[in-house]
N, C-alpha and C. Protein backbone atom coordinates (compact mmCIF):
# COMPACT_ATOMS: atom_id res chain seq x y z
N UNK A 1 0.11 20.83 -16.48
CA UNK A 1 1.33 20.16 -16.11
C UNK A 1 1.58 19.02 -17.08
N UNK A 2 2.71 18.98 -17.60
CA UNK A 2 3.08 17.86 -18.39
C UNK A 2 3.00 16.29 -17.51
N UNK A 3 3.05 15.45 -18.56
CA UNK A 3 2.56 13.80 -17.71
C UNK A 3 3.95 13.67 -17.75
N UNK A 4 3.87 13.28 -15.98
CA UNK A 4 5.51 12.76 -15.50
C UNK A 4 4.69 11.45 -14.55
N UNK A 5 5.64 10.57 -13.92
CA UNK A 5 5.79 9.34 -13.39
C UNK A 5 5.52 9.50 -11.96
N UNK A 6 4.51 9.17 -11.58
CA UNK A 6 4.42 9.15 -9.72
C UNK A 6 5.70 8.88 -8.80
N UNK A 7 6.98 7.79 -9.96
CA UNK A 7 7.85 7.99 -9.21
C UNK A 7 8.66 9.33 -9.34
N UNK A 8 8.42 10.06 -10.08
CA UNK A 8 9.12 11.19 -10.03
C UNK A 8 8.58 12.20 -8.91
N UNK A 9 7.08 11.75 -9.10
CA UNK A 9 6.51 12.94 -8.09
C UNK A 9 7.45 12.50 -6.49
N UNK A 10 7.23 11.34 -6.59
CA UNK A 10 7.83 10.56 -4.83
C UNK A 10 8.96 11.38 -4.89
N UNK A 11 9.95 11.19 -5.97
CA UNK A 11 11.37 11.72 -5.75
C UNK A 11 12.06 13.34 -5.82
N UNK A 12 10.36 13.88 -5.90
CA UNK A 12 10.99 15.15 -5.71
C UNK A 12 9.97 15.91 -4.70
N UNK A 13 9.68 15.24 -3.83
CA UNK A 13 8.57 15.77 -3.24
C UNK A 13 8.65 15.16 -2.01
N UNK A 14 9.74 14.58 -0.92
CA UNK A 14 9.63 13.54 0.30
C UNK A 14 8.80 14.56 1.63
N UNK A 15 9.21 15.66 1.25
CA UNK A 15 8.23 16.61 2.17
C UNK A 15 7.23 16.23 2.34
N UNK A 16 6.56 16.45 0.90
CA UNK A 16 4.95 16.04 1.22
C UNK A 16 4.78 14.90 1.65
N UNK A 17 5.10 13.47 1.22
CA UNK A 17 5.15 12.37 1.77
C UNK A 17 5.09 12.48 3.21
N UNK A 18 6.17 13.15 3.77
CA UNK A 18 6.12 13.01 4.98
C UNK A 18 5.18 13.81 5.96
N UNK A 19 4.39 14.81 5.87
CA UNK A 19 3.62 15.42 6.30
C UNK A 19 2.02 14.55 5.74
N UNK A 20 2.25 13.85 4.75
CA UNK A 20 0.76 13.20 4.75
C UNK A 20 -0.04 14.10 3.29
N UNK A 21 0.38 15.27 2.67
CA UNK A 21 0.00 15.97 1.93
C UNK A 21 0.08 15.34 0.69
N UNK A 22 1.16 14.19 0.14
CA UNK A 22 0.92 13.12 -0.59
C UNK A 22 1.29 11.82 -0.56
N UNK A 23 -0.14 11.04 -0.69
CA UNK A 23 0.06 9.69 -0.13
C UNK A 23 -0.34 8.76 -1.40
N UNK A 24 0.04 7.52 -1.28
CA UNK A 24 0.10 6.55 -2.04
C UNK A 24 -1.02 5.63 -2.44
N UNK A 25 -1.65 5.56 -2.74
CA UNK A 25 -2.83 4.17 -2.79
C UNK A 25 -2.07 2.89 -2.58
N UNK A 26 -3.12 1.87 -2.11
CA UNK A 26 -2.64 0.59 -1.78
C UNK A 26 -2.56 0.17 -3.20
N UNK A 27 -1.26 -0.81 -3.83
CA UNK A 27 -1.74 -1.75 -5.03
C UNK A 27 -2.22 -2.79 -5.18
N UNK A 28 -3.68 -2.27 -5.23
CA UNK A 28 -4.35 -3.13 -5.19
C UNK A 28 -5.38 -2.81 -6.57
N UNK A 29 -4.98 -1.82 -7.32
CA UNK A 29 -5.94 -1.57 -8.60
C UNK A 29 -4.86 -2.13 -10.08
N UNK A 30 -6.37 -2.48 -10.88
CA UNK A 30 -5.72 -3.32 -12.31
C UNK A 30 -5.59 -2.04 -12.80
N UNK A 31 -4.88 -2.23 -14.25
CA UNK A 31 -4.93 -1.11 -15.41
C UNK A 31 -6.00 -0.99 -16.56
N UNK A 32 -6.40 -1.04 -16.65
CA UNK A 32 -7.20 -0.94 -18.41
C UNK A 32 -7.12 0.33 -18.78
N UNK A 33 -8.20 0.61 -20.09
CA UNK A 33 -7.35 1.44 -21.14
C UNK A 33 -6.30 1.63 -21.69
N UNK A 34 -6.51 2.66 -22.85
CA UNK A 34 -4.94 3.03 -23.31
C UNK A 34 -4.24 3.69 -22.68
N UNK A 35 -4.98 4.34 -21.97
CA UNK A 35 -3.88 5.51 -21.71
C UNK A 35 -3.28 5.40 -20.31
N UNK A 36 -2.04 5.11 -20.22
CA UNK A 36 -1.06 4.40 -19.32
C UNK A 36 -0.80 5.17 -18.30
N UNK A 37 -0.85 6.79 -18.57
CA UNK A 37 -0.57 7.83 -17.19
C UNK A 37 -1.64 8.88 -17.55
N UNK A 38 -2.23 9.58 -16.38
CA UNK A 38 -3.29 10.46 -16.43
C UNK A 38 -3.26 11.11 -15.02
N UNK A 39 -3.32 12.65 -14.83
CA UNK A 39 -3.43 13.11 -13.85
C UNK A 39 -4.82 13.59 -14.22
N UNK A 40 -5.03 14.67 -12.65
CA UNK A 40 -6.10 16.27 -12.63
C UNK A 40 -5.95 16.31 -11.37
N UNK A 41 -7.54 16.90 -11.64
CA UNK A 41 -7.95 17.05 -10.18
C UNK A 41 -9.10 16.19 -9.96
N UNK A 42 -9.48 15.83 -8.65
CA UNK A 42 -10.20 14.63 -8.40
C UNK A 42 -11.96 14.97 -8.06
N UNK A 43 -12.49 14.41 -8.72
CA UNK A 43 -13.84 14.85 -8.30
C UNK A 43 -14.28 12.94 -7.73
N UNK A 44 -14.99 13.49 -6.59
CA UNK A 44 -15.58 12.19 -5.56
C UNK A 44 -16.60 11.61 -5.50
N UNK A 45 -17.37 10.20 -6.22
CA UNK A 45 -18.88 10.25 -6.37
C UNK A 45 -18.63 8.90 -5.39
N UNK A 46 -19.40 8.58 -4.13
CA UNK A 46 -19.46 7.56 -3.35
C UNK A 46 -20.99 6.78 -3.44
N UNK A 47 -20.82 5.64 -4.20
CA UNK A 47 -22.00 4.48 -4.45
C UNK A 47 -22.11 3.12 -4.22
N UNK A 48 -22.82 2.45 -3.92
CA UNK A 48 -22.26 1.20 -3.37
C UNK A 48 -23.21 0.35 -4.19
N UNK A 49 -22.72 -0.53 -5.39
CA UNK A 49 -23.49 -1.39 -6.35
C UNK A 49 -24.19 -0.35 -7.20
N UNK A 50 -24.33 1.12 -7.63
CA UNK A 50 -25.16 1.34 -8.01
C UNK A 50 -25.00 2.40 -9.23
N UNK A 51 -25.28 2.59 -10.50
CA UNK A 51 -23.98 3.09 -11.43
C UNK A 51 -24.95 4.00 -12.04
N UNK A 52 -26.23 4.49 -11.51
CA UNK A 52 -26.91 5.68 -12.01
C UNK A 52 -26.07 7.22 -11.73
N UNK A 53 -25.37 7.32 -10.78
CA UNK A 53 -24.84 8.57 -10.54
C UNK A 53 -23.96 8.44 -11.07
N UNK A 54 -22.57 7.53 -11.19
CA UNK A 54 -21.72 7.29 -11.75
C UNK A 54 -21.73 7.69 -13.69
N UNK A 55 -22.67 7.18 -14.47
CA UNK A 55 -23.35 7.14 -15.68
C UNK A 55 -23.34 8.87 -15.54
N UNK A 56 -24.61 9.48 -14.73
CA UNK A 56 -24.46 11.04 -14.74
C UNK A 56 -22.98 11.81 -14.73
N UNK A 57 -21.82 11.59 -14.05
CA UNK A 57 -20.74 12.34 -13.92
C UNK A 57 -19.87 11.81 -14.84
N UNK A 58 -19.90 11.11 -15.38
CA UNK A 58 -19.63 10.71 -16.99
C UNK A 58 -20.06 11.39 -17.64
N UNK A 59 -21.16 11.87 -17.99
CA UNK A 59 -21.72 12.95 -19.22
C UNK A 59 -21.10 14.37 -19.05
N UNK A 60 -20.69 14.18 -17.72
CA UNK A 60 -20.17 16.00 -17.81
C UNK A 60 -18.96 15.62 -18.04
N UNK A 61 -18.71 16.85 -19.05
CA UNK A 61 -17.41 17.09 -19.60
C UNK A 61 -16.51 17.95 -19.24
N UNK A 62 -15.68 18.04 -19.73
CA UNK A 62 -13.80 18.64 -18.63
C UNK A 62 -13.62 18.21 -16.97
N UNK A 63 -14.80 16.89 -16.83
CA UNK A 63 -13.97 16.46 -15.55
C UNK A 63 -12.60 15.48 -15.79
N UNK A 64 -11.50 15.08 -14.92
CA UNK A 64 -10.67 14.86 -15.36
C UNK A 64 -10.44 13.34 -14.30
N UNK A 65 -10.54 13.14 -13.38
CA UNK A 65 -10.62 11.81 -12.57
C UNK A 65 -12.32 11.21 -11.30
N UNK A 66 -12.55 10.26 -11.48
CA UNK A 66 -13.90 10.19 -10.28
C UNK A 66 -13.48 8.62 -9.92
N UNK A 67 -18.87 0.66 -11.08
CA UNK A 67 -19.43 -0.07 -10.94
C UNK A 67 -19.87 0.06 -12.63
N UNK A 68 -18.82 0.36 -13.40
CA UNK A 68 -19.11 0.38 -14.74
C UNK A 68 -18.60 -0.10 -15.95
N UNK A 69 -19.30 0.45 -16.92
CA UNK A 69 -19.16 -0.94 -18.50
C UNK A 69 -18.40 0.22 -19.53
N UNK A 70 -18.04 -0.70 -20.71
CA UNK A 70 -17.94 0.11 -21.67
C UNK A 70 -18.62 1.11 -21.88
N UNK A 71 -19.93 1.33 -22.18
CA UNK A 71 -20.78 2.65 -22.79
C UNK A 71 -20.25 4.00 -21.77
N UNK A 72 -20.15 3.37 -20.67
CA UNK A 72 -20.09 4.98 -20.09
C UNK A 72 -18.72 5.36 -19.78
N UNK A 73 -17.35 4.70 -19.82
CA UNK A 73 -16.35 4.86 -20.36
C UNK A 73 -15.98 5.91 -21.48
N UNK A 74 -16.83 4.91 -22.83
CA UNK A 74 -16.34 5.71 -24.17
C UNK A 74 -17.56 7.33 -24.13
N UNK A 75 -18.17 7.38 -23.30
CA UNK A 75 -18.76 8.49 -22.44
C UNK A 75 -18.21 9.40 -22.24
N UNK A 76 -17.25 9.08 -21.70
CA UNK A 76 -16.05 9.67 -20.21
C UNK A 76 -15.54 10.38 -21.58
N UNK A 77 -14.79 9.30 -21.97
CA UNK A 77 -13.50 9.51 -23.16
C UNK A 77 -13.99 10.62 -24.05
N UNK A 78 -15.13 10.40 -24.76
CA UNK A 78 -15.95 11.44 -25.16
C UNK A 78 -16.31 13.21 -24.77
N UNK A 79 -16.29 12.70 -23.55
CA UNK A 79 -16.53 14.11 -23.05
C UNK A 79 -14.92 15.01 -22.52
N UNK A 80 -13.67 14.22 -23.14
CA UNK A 80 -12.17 14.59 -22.43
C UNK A 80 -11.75 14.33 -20.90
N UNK A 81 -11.99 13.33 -20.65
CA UNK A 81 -12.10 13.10 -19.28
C UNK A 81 -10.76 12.09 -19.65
N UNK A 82 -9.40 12.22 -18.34
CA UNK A 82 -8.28 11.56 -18.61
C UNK A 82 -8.21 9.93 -18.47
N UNK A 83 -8.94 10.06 -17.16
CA UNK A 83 -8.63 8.35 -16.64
C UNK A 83 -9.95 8.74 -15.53
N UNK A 84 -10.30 7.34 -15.07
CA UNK A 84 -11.40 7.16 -13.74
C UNK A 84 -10.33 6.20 -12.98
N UNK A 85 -10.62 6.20 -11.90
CA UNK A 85 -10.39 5.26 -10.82
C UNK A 85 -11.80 4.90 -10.01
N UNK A 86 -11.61 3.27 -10.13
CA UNK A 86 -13.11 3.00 -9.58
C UNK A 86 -12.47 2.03 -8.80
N UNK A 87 -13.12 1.81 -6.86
CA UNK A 87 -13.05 1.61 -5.87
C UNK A 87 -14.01 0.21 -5.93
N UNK A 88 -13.67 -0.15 -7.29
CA UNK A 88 -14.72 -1.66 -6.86
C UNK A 88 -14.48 -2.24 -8.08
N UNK A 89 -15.70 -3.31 -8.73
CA UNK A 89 -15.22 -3.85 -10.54
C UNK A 89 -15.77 -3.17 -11.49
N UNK A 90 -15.46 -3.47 -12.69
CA UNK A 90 -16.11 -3.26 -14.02
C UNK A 90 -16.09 -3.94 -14.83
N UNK A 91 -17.12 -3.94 -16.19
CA UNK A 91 -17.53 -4.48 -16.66
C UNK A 91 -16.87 -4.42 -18.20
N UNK A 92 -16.91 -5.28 -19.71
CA UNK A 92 -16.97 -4.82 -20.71
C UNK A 92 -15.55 -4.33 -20.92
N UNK A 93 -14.87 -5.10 -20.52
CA UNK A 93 -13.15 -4.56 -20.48
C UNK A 93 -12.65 -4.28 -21.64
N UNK A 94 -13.06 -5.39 -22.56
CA UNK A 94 -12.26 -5.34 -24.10
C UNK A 94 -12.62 -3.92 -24.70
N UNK A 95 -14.07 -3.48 -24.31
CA UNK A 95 -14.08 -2.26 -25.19
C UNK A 95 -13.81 -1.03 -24.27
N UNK A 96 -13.76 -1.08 -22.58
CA UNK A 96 -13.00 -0.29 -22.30
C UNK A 96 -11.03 -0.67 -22.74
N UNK A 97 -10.44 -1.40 -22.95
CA UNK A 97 -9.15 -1.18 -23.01
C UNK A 97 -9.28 -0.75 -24.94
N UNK A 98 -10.34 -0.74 -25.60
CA UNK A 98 -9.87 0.09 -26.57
C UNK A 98 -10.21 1.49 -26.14
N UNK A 99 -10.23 2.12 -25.46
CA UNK A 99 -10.68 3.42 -25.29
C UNK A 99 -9.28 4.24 -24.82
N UNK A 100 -9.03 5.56 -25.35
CA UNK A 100 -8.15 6.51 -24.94
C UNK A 100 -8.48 6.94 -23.95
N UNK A 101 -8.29 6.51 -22.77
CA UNK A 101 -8.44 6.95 -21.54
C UNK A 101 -8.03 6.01 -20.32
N UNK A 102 -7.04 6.76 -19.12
CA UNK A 102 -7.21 5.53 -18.21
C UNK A 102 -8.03 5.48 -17.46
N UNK A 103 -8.12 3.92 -16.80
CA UNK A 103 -8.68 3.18 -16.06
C UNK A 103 -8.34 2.36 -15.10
N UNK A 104 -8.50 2.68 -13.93
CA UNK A 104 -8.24 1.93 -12.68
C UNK A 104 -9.50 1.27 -11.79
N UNK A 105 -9.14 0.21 -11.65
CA UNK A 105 -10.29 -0.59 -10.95
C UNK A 105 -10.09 -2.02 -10.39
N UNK A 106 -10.19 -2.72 -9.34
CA UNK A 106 -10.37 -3.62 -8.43
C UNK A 106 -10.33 -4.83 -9.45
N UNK A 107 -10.95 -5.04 -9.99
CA UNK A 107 -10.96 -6.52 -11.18
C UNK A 107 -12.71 -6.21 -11.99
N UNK A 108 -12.41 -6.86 -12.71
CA UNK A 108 -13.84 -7.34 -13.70
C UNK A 108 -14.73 -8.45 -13.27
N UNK A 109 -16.28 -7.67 -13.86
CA UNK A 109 -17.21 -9.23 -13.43
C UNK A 109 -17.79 -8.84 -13.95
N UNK A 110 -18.74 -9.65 -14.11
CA UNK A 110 -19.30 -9.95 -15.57
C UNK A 110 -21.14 -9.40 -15.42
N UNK A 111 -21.36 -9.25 -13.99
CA UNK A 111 -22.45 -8.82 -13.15
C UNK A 111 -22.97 -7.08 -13.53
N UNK A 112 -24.19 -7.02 -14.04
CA UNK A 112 -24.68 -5.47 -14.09
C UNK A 112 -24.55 -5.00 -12.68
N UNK A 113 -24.56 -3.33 -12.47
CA UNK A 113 -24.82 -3.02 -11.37
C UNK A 113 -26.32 -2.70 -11.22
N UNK A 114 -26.95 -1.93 -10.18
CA UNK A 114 -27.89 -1.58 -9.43
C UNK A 114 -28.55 -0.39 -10.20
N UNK A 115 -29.34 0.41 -10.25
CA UNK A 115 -30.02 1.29 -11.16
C UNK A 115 -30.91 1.97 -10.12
N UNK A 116 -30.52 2.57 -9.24
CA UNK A 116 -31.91 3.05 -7.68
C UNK A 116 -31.38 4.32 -7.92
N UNK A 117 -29.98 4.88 -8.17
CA UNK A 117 -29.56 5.91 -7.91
C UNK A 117 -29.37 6.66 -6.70
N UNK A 118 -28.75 5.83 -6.40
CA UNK A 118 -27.90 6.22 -4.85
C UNK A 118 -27.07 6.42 -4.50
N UNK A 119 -26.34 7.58 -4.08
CA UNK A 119 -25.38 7.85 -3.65
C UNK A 119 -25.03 9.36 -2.91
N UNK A 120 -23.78 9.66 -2.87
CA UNK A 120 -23.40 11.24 -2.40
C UNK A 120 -22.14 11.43 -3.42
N UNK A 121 -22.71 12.99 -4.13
CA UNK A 121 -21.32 13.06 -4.60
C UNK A 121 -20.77 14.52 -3.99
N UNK A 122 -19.74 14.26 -4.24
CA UNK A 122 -18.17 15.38 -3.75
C UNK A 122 -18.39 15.35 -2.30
N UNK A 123 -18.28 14.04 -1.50
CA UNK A 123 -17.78 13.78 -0.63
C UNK A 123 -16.48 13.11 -0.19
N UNK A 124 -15.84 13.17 1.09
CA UNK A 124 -14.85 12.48 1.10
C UNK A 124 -14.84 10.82 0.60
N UNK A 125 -13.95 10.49 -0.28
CA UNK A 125 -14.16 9.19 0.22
C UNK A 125 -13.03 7.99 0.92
N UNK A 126 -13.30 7.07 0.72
CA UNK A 126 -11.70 6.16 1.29
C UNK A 126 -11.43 5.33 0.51
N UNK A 127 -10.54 4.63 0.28
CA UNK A 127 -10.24 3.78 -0.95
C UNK A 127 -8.68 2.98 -0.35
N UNK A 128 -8.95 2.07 0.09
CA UNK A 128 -7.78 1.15 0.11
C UNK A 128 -7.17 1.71 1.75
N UNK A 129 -7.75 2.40 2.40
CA UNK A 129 -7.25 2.98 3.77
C UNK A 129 -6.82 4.59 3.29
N UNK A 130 -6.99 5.01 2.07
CA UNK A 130 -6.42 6.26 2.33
C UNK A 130 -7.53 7.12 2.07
N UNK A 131 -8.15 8.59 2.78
CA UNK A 131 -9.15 9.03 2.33
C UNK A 131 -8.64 10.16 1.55
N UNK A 132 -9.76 10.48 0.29
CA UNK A 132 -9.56 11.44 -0.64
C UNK A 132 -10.58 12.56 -0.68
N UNK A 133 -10.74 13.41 -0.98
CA UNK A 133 -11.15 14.90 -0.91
C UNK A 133 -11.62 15.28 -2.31
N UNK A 134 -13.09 16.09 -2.38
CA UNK A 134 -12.85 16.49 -4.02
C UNK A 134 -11.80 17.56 -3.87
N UNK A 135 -11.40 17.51 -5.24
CA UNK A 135 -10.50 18.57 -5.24
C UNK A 135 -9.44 18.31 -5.45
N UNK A 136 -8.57 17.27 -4.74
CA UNK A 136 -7.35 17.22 -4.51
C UNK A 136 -6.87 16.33 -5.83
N UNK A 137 -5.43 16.13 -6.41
CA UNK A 137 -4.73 15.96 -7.50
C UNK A 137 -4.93 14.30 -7.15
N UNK A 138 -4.84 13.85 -8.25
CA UNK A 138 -4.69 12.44 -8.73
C UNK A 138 -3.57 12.34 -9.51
N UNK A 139 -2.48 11.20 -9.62
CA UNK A 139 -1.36 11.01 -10.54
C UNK A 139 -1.65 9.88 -10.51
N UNK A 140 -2.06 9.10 -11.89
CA UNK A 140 -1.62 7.70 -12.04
C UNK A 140 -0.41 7.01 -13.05
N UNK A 141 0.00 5.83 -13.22
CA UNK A 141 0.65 5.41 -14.24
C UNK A 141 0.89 3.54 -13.58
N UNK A 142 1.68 3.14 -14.51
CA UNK A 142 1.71 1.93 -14.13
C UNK A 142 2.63 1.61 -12.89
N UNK A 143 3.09 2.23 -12.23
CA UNK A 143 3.75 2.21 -11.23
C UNK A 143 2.44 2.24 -10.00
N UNK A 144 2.02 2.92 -9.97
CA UNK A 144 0.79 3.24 -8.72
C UNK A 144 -0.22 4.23 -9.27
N UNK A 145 -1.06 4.59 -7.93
CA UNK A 145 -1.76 6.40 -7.68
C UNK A 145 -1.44 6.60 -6.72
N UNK A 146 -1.29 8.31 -7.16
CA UNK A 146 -0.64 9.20 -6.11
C UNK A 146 -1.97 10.18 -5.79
N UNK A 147 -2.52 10.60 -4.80
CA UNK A 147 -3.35 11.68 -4.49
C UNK A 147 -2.56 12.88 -3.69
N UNK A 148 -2.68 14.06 -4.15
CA UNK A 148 -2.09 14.87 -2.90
C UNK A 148 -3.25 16.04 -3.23
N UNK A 149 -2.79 16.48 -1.95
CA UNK A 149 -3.60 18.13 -1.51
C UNK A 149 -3.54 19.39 -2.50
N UNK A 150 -2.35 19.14 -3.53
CA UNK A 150 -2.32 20.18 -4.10
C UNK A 150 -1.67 19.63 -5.38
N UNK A 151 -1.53 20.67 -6.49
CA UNK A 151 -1.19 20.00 -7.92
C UNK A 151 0.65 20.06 -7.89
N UNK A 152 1.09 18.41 -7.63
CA UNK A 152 2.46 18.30 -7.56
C UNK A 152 3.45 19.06 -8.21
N UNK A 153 4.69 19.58 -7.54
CA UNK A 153 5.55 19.79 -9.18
C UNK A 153 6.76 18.74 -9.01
N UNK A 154 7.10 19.15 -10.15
CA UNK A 154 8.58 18.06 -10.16
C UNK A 154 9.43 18.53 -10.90
C-alpha cells in the first residue's frame, strides 16, 4: 500500500471508526527519526524496563512495526524495518533522529534499561487505553497512530 495520511485513513473509513475496527492512539507519543509516515503490520513485544527482548526483535528482519538507544534502532533500520512505536522512553535520540526510520515514543532519558530478559512476545498489548493485537495494521505520521484490524484502504 502506498504511504497515505491517517487523516485520510479517518476520512475514508468512518465505518471502521465506528465499529471499533479502527481506533486512534492517545497523543501522547513524540516523533523521532526521519521517516515522518510508516505503516505494516504490527508485531507485539510486552517488557517492562527491560530491552533484552526488544534488542532480539530488532535483529529480525522484514518486521515492519513493535526501552531503547541508538544501536538497536540503526539495527531495526538495518534490517528494513519502517518505524517502532515504543510504549515508554528512549535513549540516544540524536543518532536515532539520524536514522531512516520512524520512531514513536513517550519522551527521552538518559537512563539504561534492565538486561534480565523479560518479557512476552506477540501478546496483546495496551498502550494509552487502547489494546493492540499482533497482527493488526499500524499507520503513523505526524498527525497521530492509527491501529486497525485489517490493512486500511483509502
Amino acid at each position: 500500500m502506498a504511504l497515505v495520511t491517517t487523516a485520510e485513513v479517518c476520512d475514508t473509513n468512518p465505518q471502521l471508526i465506528g465499529s471499533g475496527e479502527l481506533r486512534a492512539l492517545q497523543p501522547i507519543f513524540q516523533v523521532y527519526g526521519r521517516r515522518q509516515i510508516f505503516s505494516g503490520p504490527v508485531v507485539t513485544l510486552k517488557a517492562y524496563e527491560d530491552n533484552v527482548l526488544i534488542r532480539e526483535f530488532l535483529e529480525e528482519k522484514a518486521l515492519r512495526c513493535a526501552i531503547l538507544g541508538g544501536n538497536p534502532v540503526v539495527r531495526a533500520q538495518n534490517n528494513g524495518w519502517a518505524g517502532i512505536v515504543v510504549n515508554g522512553c528512549i535513549r540516544d535520540v540524536d543518532e536515532i533522529n539520524g536514522c531512516d526510520i520512524g520512531v514513536r515514543a513517550l519522551a527521552s532519558h538518559p537512563m539504561k534499561a534492565n538486561r534480565k530478559g523479560v518479557g512476552e512476545k506477540h501478546v496483546p498489548i495496551t498502550v494509552g487505553g487502547t489494546r493492540i493485537s499482533d497482527g493488526e495494521w499500524l499507520y503513523a505520521d505526524t498527525d497521530g497512530i492509527l491501529i486497525s484490524r485489517t490493512e486500511a484502504s483509502v
